[in-house]
N, C-alpha and C. Protein backbone atom coordinates (compact mmCIF):
# COMPACT_ATOMS: atom_id res chain seq x y z
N UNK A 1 -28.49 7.38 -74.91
CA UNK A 1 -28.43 8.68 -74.25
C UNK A 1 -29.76 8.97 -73.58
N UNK A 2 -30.60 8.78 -74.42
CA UNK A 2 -32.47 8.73 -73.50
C UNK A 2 -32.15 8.27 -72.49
N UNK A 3 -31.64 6.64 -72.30
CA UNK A 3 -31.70 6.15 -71.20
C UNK A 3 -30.72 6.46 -70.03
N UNK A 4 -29.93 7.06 -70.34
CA UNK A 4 -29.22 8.37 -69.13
C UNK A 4 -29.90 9.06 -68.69
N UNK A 5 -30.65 9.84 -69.32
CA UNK A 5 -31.86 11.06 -68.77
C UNK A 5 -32.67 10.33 -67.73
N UNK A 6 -33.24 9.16 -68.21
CA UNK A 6 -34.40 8.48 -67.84
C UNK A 6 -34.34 7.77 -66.03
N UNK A 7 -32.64 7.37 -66.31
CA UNK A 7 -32.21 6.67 -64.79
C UNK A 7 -31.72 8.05 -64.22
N UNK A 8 -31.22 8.91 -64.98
CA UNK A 8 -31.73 10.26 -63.77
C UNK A 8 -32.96 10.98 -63.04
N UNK A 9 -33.82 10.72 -63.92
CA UNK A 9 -34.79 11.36 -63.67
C UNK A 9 -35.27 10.28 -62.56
N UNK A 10 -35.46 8.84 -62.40
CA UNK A 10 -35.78 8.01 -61.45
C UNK A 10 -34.88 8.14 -60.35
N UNK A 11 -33.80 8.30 -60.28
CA UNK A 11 -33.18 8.52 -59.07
C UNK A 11 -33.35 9.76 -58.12
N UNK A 12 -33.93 10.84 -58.95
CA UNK A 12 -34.15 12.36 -58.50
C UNK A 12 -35.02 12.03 -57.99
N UNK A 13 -36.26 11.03 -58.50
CA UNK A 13 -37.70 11.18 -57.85
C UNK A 13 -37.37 10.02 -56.63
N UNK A 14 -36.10 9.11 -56.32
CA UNK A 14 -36.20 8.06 -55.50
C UNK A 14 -35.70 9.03 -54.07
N UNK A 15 -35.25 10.08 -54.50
CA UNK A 15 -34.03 10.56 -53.42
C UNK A 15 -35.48 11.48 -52.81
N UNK A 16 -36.11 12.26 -53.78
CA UNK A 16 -37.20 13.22 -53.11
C UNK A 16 -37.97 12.00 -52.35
N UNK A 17 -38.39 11.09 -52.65
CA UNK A 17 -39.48 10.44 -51.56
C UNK A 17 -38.98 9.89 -49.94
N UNK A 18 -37.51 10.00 -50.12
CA UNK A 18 -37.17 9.88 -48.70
C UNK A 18 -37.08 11.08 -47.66
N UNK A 19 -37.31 10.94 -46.50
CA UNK A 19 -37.65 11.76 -45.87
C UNK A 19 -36.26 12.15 -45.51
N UNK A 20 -35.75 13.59 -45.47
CA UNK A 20 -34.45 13.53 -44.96
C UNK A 20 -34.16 13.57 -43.21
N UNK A 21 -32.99 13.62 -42.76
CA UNK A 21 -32.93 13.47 -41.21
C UNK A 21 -33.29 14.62 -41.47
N UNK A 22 -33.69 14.47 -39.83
CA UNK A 22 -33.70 16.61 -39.01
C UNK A 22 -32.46 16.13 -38.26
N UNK A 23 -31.64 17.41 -38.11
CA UNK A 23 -30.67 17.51 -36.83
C UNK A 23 -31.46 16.92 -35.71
N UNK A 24 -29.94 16.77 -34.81
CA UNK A 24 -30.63 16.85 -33.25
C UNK A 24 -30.60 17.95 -32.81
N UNK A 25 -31.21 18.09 -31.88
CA UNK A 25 -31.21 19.56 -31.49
C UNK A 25 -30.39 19.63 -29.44
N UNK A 26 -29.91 20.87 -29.05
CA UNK A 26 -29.55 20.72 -28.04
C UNK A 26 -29.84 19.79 -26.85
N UNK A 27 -30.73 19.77 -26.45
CA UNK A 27 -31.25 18.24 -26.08
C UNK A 27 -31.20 17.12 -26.35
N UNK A 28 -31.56 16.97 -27.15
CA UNK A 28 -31.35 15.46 -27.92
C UNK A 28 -29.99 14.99 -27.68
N UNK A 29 -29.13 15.70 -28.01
CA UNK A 29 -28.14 15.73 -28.13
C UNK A 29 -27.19 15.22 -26.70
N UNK A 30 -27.33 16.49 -25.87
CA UNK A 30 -27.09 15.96 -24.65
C UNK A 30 -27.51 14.98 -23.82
N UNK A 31 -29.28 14.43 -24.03
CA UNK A 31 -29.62 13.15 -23.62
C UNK A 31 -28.59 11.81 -24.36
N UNK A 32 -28.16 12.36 -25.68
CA UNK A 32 -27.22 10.72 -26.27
C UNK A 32 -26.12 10.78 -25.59
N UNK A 33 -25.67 12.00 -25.50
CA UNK A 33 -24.64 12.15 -24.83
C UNK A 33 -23.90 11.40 -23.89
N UNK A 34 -25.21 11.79 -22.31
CA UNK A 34 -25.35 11.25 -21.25
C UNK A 34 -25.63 10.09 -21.32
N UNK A 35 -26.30 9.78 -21.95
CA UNK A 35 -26.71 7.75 -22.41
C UNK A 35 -25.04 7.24 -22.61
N UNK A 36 -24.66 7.70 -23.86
CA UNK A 36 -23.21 7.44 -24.20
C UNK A 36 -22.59 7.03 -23.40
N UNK A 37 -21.90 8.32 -22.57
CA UNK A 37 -21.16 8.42 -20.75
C UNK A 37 -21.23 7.37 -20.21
N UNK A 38 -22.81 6.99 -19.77
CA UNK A 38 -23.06 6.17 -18.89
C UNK A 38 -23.04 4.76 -19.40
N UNK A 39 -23.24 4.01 -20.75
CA UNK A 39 -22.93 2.97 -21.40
C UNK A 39 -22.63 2.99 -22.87
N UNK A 40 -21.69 2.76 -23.28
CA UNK A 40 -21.17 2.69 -24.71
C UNK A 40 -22.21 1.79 -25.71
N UNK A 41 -22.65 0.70 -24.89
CA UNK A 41 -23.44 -0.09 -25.68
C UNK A 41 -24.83 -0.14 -25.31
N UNK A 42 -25.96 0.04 -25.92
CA UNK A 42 -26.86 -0.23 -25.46
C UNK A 42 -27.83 -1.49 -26.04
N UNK A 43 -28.98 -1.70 -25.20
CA UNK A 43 -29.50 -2.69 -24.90
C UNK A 43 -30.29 -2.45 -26.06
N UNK A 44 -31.27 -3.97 -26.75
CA UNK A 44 -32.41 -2.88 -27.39
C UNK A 44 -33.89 -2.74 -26.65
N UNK A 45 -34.02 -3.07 -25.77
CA UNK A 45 -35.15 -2.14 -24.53
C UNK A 45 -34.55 -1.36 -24.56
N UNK A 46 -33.47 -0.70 -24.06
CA UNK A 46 -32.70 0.94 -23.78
C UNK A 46 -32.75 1.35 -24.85
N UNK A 47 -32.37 1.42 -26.64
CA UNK A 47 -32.70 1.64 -27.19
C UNK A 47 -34.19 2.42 -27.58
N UNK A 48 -35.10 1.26 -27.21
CA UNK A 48 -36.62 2.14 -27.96
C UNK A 48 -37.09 2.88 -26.72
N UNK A 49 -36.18 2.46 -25.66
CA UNK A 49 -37.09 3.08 -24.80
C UNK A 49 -36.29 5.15 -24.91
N UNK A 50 -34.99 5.16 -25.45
CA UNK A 50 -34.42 6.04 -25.13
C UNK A 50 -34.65 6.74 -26.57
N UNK A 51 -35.15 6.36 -27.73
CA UNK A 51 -35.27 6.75 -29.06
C UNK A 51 -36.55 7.15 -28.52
N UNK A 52 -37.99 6.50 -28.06
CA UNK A 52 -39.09 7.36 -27.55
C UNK A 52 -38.63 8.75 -26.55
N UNK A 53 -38.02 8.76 -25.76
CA UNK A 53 -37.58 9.66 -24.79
C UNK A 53 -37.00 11.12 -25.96
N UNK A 54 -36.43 11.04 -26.81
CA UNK A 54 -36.00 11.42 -27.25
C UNK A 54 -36.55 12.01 -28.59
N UNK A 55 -37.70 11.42 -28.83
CA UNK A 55 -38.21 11.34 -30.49
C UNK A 55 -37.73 11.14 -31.64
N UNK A 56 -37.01 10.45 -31.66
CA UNK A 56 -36.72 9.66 -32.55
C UNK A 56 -36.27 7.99 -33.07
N UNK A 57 -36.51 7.36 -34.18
CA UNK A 57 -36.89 6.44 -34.16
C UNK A 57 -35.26 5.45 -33.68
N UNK A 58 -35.77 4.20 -33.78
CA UNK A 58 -34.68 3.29 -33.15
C UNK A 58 -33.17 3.23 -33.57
N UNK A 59 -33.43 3.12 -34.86
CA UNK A 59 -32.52 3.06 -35.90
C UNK A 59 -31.61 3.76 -35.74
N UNK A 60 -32.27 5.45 -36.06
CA UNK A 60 -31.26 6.32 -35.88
C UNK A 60 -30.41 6.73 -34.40
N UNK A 61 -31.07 6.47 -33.00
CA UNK A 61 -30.74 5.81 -32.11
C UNK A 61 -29.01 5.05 -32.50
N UNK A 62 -30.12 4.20 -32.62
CA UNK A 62 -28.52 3.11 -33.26
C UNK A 62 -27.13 3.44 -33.44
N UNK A 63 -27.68 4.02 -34.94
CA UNK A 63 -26.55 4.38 -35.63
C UNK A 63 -25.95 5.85 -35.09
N UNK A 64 -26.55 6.61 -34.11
CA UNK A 64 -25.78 7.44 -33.76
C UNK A 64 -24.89 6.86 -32.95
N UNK A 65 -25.10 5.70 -31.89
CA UNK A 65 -24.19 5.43 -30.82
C UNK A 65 -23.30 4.96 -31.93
N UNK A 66 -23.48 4.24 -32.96
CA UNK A 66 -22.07 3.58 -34.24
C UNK A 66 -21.35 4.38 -34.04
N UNK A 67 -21.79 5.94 -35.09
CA UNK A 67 -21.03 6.84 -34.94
C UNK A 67 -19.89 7.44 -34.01
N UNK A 68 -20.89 7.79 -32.59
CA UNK A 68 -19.79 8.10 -31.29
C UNK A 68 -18.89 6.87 -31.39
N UNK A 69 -19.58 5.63 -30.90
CA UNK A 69 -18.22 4.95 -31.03
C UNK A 69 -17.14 4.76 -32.00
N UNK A 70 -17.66 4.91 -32.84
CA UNK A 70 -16.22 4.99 -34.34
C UNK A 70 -15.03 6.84 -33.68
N UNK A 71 -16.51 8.05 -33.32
CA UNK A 71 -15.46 8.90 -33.35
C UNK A 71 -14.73 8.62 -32.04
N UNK A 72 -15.21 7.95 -30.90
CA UNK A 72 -14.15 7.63 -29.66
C UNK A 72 -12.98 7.09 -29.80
N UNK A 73 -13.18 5.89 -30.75
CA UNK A 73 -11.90 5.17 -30.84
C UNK A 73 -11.22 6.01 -31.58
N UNK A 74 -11.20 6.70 -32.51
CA UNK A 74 -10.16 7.80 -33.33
C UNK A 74 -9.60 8.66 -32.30
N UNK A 75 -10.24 9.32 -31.54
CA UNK A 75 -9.70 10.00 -30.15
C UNK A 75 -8.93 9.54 -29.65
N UNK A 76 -8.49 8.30 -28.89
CA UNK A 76 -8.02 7.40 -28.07
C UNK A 76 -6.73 7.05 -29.12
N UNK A 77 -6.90 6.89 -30.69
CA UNK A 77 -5.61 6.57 -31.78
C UNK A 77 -5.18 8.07 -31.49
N UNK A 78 -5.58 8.86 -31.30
CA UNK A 78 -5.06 10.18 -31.76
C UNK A 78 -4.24 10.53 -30.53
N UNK A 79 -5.09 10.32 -29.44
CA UNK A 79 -4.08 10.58 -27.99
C UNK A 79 -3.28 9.62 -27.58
N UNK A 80 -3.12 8.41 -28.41
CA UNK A 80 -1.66 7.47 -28.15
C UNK A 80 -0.84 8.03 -28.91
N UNK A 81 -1.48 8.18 -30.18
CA UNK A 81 -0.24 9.08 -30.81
C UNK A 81 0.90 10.42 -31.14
N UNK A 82 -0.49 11.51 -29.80
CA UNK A 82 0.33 12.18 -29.21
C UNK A 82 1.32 11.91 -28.52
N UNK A 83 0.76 10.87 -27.63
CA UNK A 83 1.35 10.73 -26.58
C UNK A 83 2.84 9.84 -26.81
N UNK A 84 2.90 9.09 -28.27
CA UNK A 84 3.68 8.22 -28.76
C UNK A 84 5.09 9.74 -29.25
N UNK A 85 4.57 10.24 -29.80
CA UNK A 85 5.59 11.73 -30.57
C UNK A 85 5.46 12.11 -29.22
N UNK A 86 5.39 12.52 -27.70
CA UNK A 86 6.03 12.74 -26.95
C UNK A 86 6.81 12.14 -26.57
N UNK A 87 6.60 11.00 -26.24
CA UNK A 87 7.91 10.27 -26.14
C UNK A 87 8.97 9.79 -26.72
N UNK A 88 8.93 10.14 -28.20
CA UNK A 88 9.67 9.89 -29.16
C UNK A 88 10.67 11.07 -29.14
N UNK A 89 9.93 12.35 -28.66
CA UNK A 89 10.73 13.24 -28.40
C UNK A 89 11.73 13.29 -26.89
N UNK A 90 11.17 12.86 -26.35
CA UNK A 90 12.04 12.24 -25.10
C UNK A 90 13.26 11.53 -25.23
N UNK A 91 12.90 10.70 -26.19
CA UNK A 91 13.86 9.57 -26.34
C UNK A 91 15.07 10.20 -26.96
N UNK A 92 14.56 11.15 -27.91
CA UNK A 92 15.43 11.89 -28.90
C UNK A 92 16.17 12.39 -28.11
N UNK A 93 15.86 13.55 -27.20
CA UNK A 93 16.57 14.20 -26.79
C UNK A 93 17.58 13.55 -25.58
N UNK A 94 17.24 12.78 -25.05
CA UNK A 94 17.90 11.62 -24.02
C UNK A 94 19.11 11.31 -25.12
N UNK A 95 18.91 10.69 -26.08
CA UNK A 95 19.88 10.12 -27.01
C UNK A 95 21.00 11.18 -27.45
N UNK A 96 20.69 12.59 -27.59
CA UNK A 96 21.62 13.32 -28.08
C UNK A 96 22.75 13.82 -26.80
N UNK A 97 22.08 13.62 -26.15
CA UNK A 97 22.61 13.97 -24.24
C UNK A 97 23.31 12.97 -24.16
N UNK A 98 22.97 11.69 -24.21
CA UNK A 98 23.86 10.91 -24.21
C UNK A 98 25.15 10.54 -25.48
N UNK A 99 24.91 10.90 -26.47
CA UNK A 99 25.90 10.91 -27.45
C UNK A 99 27.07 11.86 -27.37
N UNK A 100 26.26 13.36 -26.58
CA UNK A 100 27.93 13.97 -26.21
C UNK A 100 28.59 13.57 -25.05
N UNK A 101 27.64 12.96 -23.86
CA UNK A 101 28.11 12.23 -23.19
C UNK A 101 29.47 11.03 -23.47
N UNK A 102 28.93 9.97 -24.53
CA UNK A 102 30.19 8.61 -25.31
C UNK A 102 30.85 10.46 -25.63
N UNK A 103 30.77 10.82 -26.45
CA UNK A 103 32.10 12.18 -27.52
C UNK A 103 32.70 12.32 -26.31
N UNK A 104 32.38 12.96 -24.64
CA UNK A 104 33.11 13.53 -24.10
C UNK A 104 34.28 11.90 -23.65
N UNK A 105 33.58 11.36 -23.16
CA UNK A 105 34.21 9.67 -22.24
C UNK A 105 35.60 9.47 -23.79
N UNK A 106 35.09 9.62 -25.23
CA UNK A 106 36.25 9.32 -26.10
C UNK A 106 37.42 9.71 -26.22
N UNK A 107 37.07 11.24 -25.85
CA UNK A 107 37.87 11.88 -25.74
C UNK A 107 38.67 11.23 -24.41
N UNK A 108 38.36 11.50 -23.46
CA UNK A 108 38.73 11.11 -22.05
C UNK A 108 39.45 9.62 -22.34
N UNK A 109 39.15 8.83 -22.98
CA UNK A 109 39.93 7.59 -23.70
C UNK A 109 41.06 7.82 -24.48
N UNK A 110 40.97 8.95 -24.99
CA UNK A 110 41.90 8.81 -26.23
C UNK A 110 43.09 9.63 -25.60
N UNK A 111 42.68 10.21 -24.37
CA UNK A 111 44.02 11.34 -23.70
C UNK A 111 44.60 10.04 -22.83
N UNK A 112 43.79 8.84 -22.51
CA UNK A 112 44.73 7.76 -21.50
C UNK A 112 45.32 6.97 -22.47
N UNK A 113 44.89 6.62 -23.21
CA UNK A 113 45.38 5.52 -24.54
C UNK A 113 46.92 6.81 -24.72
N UNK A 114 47.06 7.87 -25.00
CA UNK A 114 48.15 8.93 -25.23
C UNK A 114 48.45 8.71 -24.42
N UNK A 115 48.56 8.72 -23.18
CA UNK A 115 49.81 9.09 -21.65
C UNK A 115 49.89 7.44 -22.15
N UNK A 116 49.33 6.44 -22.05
CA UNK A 116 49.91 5.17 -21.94
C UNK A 116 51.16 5.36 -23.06
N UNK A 117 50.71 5.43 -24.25
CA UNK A 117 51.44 5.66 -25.61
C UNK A 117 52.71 6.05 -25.64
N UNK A 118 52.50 7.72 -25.11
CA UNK A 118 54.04 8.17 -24.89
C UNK A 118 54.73 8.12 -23.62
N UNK A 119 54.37 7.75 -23.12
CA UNK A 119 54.82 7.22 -21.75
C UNK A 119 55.13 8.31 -20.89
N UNK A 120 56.51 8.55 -20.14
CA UNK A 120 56.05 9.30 -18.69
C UNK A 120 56.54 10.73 -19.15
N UNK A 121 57.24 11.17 -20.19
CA UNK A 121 57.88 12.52 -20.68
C UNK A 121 56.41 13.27 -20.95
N UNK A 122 55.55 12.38 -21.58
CA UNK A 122 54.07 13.44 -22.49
C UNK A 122 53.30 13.64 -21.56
N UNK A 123 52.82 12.44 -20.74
CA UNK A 123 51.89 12.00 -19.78
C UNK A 123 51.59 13.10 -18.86
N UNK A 124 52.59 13.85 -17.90
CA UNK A 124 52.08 15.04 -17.42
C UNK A 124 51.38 16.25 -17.72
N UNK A 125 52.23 16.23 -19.04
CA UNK A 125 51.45 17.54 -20.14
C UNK A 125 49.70 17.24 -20.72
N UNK A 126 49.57 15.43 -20.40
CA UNK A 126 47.99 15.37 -20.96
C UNK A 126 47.91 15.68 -20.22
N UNK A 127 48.10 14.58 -18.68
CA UNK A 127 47.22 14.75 -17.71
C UNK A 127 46.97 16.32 -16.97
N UNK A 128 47.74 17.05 -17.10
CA UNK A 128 47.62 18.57 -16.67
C UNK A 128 46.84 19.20 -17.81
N UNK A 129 46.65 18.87 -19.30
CA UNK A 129 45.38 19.38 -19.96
C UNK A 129 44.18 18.63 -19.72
N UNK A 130 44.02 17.53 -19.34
CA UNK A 130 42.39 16.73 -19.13
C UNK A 130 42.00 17.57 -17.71
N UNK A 131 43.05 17.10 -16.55
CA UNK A 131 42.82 18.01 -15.18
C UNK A 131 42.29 18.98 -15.32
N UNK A 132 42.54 19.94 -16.33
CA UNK A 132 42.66 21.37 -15.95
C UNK A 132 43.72 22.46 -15.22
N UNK A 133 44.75 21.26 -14.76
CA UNK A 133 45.95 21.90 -14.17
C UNK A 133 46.93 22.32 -14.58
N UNK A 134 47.61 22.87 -14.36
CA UNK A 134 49.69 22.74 -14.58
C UNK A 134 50.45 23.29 -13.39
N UNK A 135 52.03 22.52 -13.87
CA UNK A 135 52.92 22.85 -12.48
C UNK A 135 53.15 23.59 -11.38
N UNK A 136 52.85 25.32 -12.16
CA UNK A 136 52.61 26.23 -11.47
C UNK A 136 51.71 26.27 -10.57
N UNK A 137 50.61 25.49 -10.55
CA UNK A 137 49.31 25.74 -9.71
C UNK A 137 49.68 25.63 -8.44
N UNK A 138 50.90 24.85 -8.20
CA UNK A 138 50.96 24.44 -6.77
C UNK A 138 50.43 23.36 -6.61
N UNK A 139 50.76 22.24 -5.21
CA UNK A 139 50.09 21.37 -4.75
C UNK A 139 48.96 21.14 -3.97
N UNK A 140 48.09 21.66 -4.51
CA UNK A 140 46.92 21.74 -4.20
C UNK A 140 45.72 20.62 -4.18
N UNK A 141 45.36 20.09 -3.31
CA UNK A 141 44.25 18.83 -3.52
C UNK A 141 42.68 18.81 -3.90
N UNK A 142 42.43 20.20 -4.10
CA UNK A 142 41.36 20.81 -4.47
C UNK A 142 40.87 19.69 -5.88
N UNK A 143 39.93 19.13 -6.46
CA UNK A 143 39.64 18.99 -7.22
C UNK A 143 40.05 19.23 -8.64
N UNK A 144 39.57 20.78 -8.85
CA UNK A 144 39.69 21.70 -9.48
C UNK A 144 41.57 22.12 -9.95
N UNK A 145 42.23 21.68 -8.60
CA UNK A 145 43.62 21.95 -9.23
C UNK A 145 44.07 20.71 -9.11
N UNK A 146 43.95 19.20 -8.82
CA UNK A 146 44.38 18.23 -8.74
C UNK A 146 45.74 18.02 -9.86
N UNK A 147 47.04 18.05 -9.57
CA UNK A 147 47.84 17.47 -10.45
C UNK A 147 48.03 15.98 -10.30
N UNK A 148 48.31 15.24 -11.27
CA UNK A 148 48.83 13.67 -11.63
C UNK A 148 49.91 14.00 -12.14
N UNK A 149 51.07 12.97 -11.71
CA UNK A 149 52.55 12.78 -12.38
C UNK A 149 52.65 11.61 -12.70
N UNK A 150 52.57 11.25 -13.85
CA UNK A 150 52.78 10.42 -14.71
C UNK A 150 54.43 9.46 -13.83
N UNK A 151 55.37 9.57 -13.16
CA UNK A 151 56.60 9.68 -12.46
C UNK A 151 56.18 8.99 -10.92
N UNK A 152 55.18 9.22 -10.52
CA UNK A 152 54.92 9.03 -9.09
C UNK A 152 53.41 8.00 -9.36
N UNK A 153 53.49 7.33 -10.15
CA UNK A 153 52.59 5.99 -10.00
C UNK A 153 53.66 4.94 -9.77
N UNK A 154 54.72 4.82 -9.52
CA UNK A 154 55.34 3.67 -9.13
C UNK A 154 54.72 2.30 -10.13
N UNK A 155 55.10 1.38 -9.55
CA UNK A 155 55.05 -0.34 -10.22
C UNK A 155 55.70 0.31 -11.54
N UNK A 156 56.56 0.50 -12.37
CA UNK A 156 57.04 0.69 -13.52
C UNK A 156 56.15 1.52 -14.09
N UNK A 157 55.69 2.61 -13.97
CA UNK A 157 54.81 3.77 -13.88
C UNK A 157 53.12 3.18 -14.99
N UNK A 158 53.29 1.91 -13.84
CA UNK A 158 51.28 1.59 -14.39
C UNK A 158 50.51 2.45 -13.50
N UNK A 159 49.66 3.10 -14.04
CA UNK A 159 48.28 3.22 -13.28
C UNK A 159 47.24 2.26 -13.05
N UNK A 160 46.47 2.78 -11.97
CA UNK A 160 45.74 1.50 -11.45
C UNK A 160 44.58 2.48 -12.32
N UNK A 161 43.60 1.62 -12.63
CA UNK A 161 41.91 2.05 -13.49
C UNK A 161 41.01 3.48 -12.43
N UNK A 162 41.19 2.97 -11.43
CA UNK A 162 41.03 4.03 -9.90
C UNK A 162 41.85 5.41 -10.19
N UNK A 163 43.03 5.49 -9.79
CA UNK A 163 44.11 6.11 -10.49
C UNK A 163 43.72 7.41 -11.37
N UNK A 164 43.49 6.24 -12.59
CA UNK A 164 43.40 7.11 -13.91
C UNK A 164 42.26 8.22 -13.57
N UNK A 165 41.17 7.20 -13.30
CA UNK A 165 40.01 7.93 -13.52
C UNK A 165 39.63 9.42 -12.85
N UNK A 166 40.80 9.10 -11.15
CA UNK A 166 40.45 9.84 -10.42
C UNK A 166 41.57 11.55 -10.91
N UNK A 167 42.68 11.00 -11.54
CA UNK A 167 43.28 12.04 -12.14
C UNK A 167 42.72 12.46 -13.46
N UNK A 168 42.26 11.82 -14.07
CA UNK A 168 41.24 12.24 -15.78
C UNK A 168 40.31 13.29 -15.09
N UNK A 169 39.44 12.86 -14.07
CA UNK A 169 38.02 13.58 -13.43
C UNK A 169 38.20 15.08 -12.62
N UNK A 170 39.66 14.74 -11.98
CA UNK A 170 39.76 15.89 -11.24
C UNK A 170 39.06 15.67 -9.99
N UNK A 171 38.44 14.29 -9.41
CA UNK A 171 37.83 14.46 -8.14
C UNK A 171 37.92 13.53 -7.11
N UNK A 172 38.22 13.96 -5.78
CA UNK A 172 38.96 13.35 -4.88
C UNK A 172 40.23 13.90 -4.75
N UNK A 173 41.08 13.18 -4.07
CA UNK A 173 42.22 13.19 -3.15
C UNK A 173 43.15 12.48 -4.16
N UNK A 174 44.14 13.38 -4.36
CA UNK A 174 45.56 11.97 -4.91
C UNK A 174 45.95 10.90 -4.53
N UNK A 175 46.22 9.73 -5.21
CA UNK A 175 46.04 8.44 -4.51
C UNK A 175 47.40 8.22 -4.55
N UNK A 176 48.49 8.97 -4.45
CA UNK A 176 49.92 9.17 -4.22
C UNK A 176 50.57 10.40 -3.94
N UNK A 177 51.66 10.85 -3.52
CA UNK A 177 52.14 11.80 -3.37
C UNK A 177 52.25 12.56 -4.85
N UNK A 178 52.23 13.96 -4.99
CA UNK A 178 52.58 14.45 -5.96
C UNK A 178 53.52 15.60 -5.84
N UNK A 179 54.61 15.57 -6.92
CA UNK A 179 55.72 16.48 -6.76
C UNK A 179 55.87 17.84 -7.50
């Protein structure tokens, strides 16, 4: 236990005989600064010559440019990695846009896979709910009121892929007469 006291008491008196730093002061400061700016690395002529300029010795010189450079590169990790979570958020939101995007197209699949299914009795009743239309509307070529008849695709009532799409969408011109 003495000899606990004893390597304390030598370390108290090792720490008082060193001289501690002084800050830099506004100047100083801005001269490393500007040194910095202008070269990341320095020479060691630029060194003593810029530690005299400055008053202080080489060393600490030195190890301040260490420093800046250790805190630069953390800057540069820190602004990729902003810049990484911005785009991650990009991506995100792109992805959810596009996911109701596939939900809406499934849907839009699953009403042609049905008119194929039940053939030409159901087929008007989808295609006048996907359209947006029904009978009453009149024959109208408007987009917006486009009817499809499941009856008036001819070849044994196939649709052509053109066809479908353009009666699913509602846009364009009927690519047959409609009754």
């Amino acid at each position: 236990m003495n000899s606990h006291l004893q390597n304390q008491s030598q370390s108290h008196e090792n720490h008082a005989l060193k001289p501690r730093k002084k800050r830099l002061d506004g100047d100083q400061h801005r001269l490393l600064e500007t040194s910095f700016n202008a070269n990341q690395k320095l020479k060691a002529e630029d060194k003593i010559k810029l530690a005299r300029q400055i008053g202080l010795p080489p060393r600490q010189v030195e190890i301040w440019y260490q420093n800046r450079r250790a805190k630069n590169k953390t800057n540069v990790v820190e602004h990729g990695y902003r810049n990484v979570q911005l785009e991650l958020g990009n991506v995100m939101a792109e992805n959810i846009r596009l996911e109701k995007h596939v939900s809406m197209l499934k849907h839009e699949l699953n009403n042609v896979q049905q008119m194929i299914l039940f053939g030409s009795t159901a087929s008007a009743s989808i295609l006048d709910s996907v359209s947006g239309s029904s009978n009453e509307q009149g024959n109208s070529s408007s987009p917006g009121n486009l009817i499809c008849n499941w009856r008036d695709a001819g070849n044994d009532g196939i649709f052509r892929v053109e066809e479908l799409y353009t009666c699913l969408t509602g846009s364009g011109t009927p690519l047959w007469p409609l009754t």
